[in-house]
Protein backbone atom coordinates (compact mmCIF):
# COMPACT_ATOMS: atom_id res chain seq x y z
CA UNK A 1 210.15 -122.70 -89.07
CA UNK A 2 207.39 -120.36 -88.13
CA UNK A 3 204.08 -120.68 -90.20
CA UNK A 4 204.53 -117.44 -91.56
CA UNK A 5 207.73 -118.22 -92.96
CA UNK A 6 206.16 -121.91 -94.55
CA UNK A 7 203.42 -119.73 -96.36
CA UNK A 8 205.94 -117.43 -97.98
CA UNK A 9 207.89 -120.45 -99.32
CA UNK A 10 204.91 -122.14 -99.81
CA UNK A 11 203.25 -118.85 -101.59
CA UNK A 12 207.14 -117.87 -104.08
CA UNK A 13 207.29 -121.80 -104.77
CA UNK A 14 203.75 -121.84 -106.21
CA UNK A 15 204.35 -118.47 -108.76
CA UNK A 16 204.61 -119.58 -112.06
CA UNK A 17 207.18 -118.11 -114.08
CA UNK A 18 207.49 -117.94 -117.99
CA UNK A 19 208.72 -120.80 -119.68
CA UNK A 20 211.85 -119.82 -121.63
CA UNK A 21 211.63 -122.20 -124.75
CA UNK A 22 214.48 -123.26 -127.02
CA UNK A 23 214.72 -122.50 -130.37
CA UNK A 24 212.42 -125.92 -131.29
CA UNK A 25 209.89 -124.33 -129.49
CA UNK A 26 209.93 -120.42 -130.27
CA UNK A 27 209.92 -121.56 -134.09
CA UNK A 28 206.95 -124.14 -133.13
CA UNK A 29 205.05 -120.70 -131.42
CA UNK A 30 205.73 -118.82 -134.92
CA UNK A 31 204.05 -121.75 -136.62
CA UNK A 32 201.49 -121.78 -134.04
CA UNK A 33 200.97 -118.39 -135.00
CA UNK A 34 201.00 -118.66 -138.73
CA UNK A 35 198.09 -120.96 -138.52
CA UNK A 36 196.21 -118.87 -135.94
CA UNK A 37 196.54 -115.43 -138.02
CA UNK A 38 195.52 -117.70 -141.70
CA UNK A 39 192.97 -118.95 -139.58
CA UNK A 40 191.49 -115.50 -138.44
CA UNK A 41 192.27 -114.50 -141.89
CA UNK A 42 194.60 -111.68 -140.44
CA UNK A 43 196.67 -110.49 -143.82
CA UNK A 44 198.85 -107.84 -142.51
CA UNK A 45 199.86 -109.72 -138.93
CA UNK A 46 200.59 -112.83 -140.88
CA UNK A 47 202.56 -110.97 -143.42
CA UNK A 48 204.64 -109.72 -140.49
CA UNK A 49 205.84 -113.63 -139.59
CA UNK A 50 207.57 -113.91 -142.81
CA UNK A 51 211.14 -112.19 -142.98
CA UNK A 52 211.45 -109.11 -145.64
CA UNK A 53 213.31 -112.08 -147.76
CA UNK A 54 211.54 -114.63 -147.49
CA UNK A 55 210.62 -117.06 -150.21
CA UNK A 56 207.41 -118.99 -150.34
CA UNK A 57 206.83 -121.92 -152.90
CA UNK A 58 203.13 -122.04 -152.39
CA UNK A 59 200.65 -125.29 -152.71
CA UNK A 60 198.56 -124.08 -155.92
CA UNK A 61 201.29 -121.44 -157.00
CA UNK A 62 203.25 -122.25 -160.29
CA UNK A 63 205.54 -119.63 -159.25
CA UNK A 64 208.45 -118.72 -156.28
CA UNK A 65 207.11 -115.91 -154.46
CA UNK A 66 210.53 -114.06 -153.42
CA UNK A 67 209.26 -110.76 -151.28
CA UNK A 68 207.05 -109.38 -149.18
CA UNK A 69 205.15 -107.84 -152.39
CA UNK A 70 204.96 -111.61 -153.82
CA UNK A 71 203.53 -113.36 -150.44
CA UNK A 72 201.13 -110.59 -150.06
CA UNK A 73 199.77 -111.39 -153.62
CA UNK A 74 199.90 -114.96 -153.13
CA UNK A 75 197.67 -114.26 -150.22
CA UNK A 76 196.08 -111.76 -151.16
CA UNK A 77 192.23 -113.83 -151.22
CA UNK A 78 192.67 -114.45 -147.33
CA UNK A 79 190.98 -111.52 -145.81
CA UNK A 80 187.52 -112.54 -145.35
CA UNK A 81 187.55 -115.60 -147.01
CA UNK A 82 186.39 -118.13 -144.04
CA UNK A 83 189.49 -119.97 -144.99
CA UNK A 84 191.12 -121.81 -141.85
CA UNK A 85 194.18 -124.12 -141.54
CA UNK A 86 194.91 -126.64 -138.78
CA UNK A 87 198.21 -128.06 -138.11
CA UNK A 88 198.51 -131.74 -137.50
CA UNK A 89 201.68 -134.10 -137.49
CA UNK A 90 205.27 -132.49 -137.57
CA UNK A 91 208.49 -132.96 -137.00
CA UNK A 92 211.35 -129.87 -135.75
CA UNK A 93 214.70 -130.19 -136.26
CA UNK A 94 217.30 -127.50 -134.80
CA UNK A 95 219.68 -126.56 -137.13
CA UNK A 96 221.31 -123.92 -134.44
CA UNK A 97 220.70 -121.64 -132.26
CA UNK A 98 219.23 -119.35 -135.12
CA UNK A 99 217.52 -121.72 -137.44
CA UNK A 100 214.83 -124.73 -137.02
CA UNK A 101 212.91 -126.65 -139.83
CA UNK A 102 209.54 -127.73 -139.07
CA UNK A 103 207.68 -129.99 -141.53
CA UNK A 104 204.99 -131.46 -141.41
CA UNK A 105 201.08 -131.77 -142.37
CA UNK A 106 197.82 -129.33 -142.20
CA UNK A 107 194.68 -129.10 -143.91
CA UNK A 108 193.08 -126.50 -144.87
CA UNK A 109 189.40 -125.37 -145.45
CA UNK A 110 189.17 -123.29 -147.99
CA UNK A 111 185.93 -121.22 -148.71
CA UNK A 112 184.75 -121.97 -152.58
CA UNK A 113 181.83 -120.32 -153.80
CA UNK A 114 180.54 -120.22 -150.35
CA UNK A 115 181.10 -123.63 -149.70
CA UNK A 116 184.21 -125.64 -147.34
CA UNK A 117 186.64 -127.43 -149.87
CA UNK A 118 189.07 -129.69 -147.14
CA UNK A 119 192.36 -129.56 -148.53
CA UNK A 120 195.23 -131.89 -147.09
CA UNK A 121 198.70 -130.50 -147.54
CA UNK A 122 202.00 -130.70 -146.48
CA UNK A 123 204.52 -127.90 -145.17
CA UNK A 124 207.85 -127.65 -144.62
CA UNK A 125 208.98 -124.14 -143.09
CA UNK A 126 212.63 -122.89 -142.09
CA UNK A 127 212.42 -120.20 -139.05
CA UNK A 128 215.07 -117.75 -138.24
CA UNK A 129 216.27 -115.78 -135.68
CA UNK A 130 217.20 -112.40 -136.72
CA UNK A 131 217.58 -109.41 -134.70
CA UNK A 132 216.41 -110.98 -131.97
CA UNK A 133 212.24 -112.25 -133.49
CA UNK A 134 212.18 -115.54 -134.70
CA UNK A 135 210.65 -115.10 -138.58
CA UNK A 136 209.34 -117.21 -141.32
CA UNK A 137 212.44 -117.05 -144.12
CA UNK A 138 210.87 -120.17 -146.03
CA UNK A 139 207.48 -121.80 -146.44
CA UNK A 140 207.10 -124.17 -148.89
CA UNK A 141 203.56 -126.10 -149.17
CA UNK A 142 202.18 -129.23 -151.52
CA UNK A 143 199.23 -130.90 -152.11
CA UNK A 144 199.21 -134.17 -149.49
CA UNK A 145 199.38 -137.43 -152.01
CA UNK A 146 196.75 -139.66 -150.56
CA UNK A 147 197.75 -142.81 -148.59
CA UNK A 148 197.86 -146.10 -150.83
């Protein structure tokens, strides 16, 4: 084999190529994503990870927020507010090819009168596949009981 031919081998073995997940981890990116776009307090991008029917059962809401209208309102403090969110533990269970639970734990910091208030919580979300973008079509979030 001529050394020309071992570097071009050499050269197409070494390109990386894209990593096609499964649906565990496209759902896992949305999440991923979720917490990135709270965390740069993003509104309108993170509004666009929830499907147009999604329901949310939110951690200080005492209400189901059932549309796009709803979630917006429920987040409607984010912009600007400092607030950030990091995901910890979870667990991701495919359901099929168009559907994966995640749950799991994240705290949040949430900005109060200018100062950090940590916040433990839990999650559970249920992503979907429609029309070919994997979307947020449940979110529900509660306070993290603490460990006895």
């Amino acid at each position: 084999m001529s050394v020309l031919r071992i570097l071009l081998v050499a050269s197409v073995l070494s390109i990386s190529t894209p990593a096609f997940g499964g649906p565990a981890d496209d759902a896992n990116a949305v999440i991923d994503q979720w917490a990135a776009l709270f965390s740069a307090n993003d509104l309108a991008a993170f509004l666009n990870l929830y499907s147009a029917d999604a329901v949310v059962l939110g951690t200080v809401s005492p209400t189901i927020a059932e549309s796009t209208d709803a979630i917006r309102a429920y987040f409607s403090r984010l912009p600007g507010s400092g607030s950030k969110v990091v995901i910890g533990e979870r667990r991701t269970i495919v359901l099929n090819d168009q559907a994966v639970t995640c749950v799991g734990f994240y705290d949040f910091t949430i900005i109060r009168d200018g100062q950090p208030v940590p916040t433990p919580a839990r999650f559970t979300f249920l992503v979907v596949k429609r029309d070919g973008r994997w979307l947020i079509a449940h979110h529900h979030s509660s306070s993290r009981p603490k460990a006895q």
